[in-house]
Protein backbone atom coordinates (compact mmCIF):
# COMPACT_ATOMS: atom_id res chain seq x y z
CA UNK A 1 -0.05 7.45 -52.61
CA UNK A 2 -1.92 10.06 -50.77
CA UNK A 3 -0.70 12.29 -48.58
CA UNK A 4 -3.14 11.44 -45.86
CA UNK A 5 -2.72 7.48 -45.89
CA UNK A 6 -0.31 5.33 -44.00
CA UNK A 7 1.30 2.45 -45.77
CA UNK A 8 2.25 -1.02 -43.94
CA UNK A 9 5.42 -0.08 -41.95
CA UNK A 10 4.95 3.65 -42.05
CA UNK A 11 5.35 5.28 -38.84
CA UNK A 12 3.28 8.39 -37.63
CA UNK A 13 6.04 11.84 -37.65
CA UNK A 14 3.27 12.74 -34.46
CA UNK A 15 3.67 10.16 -32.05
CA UNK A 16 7.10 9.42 -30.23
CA UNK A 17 7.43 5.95 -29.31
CA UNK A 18 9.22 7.15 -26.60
CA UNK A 19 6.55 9.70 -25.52
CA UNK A 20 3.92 6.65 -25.90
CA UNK A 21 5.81 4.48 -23.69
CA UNK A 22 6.25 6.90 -20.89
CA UNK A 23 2.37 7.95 -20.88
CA UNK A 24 1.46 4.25 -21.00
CA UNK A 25 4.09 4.25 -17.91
CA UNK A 26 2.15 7.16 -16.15
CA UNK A 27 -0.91 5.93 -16.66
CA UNK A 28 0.36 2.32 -15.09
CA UNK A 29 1.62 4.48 -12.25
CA UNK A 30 -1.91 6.24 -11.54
CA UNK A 31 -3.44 2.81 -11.38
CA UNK A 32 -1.15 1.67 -9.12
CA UNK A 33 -1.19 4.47 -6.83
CA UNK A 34 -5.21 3.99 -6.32
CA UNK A 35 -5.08 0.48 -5.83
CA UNK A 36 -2.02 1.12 -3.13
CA UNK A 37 -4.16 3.88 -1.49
CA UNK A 38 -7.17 1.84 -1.52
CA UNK A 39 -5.18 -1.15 0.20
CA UNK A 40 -3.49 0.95 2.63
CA UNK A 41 -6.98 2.38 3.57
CA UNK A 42 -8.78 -0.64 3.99
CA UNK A 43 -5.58 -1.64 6.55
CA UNK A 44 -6.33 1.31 8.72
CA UNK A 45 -9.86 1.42 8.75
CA UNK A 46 -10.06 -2.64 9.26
CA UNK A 47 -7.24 -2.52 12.06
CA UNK A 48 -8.76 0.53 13.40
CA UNK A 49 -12.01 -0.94 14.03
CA UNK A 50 -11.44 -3.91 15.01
CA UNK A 51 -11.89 -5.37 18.75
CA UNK A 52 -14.05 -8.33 20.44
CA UNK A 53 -15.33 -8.98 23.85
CA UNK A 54 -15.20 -11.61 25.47
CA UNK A 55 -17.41 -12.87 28.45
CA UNK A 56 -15.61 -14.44 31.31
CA UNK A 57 -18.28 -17.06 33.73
CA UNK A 58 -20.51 -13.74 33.81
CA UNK A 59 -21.34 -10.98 32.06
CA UNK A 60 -20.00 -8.82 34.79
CA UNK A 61 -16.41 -10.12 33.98
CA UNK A 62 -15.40 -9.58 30.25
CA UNK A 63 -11.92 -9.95 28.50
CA UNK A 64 -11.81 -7.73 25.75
CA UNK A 65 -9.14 -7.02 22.25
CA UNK A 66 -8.67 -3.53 21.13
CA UNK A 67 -6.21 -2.61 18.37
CA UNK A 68 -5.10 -0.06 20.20
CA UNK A 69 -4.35 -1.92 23.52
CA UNK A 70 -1.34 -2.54 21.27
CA UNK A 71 1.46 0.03 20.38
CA UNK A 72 2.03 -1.97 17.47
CA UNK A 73 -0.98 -2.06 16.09
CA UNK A 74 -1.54 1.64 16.74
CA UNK A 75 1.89 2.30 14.53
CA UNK A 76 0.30 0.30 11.92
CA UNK A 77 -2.58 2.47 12.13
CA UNK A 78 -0.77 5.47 11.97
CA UNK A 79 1.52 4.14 9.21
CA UNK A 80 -0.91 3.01 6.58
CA UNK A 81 -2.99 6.11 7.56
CA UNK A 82 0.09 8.16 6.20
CA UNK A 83 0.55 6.09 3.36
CA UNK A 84 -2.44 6.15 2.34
CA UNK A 85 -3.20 10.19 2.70
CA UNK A 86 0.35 10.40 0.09
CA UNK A 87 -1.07 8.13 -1.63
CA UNK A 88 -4.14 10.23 -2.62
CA UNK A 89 -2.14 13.54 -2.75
CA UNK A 90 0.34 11.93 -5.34
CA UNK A 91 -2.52 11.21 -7.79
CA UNK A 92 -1.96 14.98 -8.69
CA UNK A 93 1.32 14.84 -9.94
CA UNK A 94 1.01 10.87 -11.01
CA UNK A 95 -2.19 12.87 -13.58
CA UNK A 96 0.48 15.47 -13.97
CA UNK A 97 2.78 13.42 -15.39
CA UNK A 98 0.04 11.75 -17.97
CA UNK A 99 -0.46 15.18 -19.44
CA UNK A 100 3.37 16.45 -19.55
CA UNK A 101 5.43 12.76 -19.88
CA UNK A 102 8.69 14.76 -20.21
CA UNK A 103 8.47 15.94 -16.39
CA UNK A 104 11.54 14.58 -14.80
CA UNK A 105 12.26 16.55 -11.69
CA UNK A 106 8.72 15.81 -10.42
CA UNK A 107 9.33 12.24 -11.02
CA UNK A 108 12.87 12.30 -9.00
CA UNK A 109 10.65 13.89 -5.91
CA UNK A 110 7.46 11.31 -6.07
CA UNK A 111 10.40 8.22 -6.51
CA UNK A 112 12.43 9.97 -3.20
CA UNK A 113 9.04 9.58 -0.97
CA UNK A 114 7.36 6.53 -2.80
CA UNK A 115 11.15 5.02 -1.05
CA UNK A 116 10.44 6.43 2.15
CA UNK A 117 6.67 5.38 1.85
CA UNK A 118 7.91 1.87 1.43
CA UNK A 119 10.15 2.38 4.51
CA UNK A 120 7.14 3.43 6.44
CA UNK A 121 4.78 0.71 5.33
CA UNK A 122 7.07 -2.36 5.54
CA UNK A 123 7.98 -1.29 8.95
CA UNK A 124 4.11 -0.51 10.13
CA UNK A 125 3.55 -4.28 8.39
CA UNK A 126 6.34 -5.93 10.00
CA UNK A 127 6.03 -4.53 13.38
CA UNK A 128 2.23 -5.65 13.00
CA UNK A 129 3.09 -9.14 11.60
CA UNK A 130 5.34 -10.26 14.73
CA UNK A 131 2.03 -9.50 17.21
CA UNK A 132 0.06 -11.43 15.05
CA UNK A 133 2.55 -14.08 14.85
CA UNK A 134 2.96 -14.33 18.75
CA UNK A 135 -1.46 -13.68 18.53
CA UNK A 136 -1.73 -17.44 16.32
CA UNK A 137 0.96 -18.95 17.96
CA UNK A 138 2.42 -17.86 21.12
CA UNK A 139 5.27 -18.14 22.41
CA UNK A 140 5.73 -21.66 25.02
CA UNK A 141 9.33 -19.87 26.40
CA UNK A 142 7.76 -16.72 27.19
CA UNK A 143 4.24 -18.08 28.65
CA UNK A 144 3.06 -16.47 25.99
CA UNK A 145 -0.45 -17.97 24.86
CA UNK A 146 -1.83 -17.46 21.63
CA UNK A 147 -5.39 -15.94 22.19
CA UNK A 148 -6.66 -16.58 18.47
CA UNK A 149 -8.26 -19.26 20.20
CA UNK A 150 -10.65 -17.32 21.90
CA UNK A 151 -10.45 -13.97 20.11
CA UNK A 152 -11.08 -15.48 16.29
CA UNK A 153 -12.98 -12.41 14.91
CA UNK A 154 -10.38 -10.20 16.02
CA UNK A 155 -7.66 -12.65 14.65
CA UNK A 156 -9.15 -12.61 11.18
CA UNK A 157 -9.50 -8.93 10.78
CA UNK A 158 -6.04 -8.16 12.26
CA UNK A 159 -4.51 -10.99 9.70
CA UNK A 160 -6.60 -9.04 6.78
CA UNK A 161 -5.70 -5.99 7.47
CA UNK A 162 -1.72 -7.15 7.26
CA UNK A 163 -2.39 -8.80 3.75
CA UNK A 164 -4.04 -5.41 2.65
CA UNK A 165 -0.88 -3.79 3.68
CA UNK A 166 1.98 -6.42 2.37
CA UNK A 167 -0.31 -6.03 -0.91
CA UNK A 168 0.23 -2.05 -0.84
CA UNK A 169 3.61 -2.47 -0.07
CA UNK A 170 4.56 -4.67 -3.25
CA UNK A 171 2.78 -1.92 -5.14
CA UNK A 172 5.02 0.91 -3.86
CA UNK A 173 7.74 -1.52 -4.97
CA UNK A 174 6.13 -1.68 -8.40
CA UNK A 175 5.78 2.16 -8.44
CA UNK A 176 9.54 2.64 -7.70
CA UNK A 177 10.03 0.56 -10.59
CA UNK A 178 8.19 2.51 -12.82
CA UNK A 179 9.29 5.63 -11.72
CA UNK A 180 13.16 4.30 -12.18
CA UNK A 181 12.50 2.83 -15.77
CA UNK A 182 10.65 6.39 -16.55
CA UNK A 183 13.25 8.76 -15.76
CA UNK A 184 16.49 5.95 -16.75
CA UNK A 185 14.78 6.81 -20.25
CA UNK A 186 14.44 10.19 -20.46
């Protein structure tokens, strides 16, 4: 046998399986951070553009739906805004940890905030999701009415920019996942 050759069930003496896995895990976690940031982006900008006028029996009269007439929607905003922006800061150490896949403390810190992003999010998301709720449905006890109705543009955008957000949220869950099975192995 040469020295240079490999035979059928040889492993390499270079590569650590366990090194292997953990890169393959840091490279799962980059993905996953841009396609988080990406959805949490697309929430803010959507929900931060979005309104619709309305006329009323003249053009003089108009009824018109801002996100930010809304405190609600302005939190969700703000929330997927911030999510976002750690998002795209944490690709630094998420690249870090491709290079160096021993790094443990650095995964400890990005696993503490990905938590509190999650915390954020879901509670941007589901403070969103009950005004759009009462927006397709209304609420009869209240005298609520729903105005998706009349608003549907606005109803459509507000309802994508939630799924865009849910979606980044269940990513964050994902990355805490990863993060957890990374440093449980190290």
């Amino acid at each position: 046998m040469k020295s240079g050759t490999l035979d059928a069930g040889e492993a390499s003496k270079d590569v650590n399986p366990t090194q292997r896995l953990n890169r393959g895990l840091s490279v799962l976690d980059f993905i996953l951070r841009i396609i988080a940031g990406a959805g949490t982006l697309a929430s803010a900008v959507t929900m931060g553009t979005t309104n619709e006028t309305l006329p009323f029996f003249t053009q003089s009269i108009q009824f018109r739906a801002e996100y930010d007439d809304i405190p609600s929607f302005t939190f969700f905003v703000i929330g997927n805004s911030i999510a976002c922006g750690y998002l795209v800061l944490s690709l630094v150490l998420s690249l870090f940890h491709i290079v160096r896949s021993a790094a443990v403390n650095s995964r400890i810190l990005l696993l503490a905030f990905d938590t509190a992003m999650l915390g954020l999010l879901s509670a941007a998301a589901s403070a969103a999701a009950s005004i759009v709720y009462l927006a397709h449905k209304g609420n009869s006890d209240a005298n609520w009415f729903a105005i998706c109705q009349q608003f549907n543009n606005f109803c459509e955008r507000i309802s994508g920019s939630l799924i865009g957000s849910f979606v980044a949220a269940f990513l964050l869950i994902l990355l805490i996942i990863t993060s957890a099975v990374t440093i449980s192995r190290h």
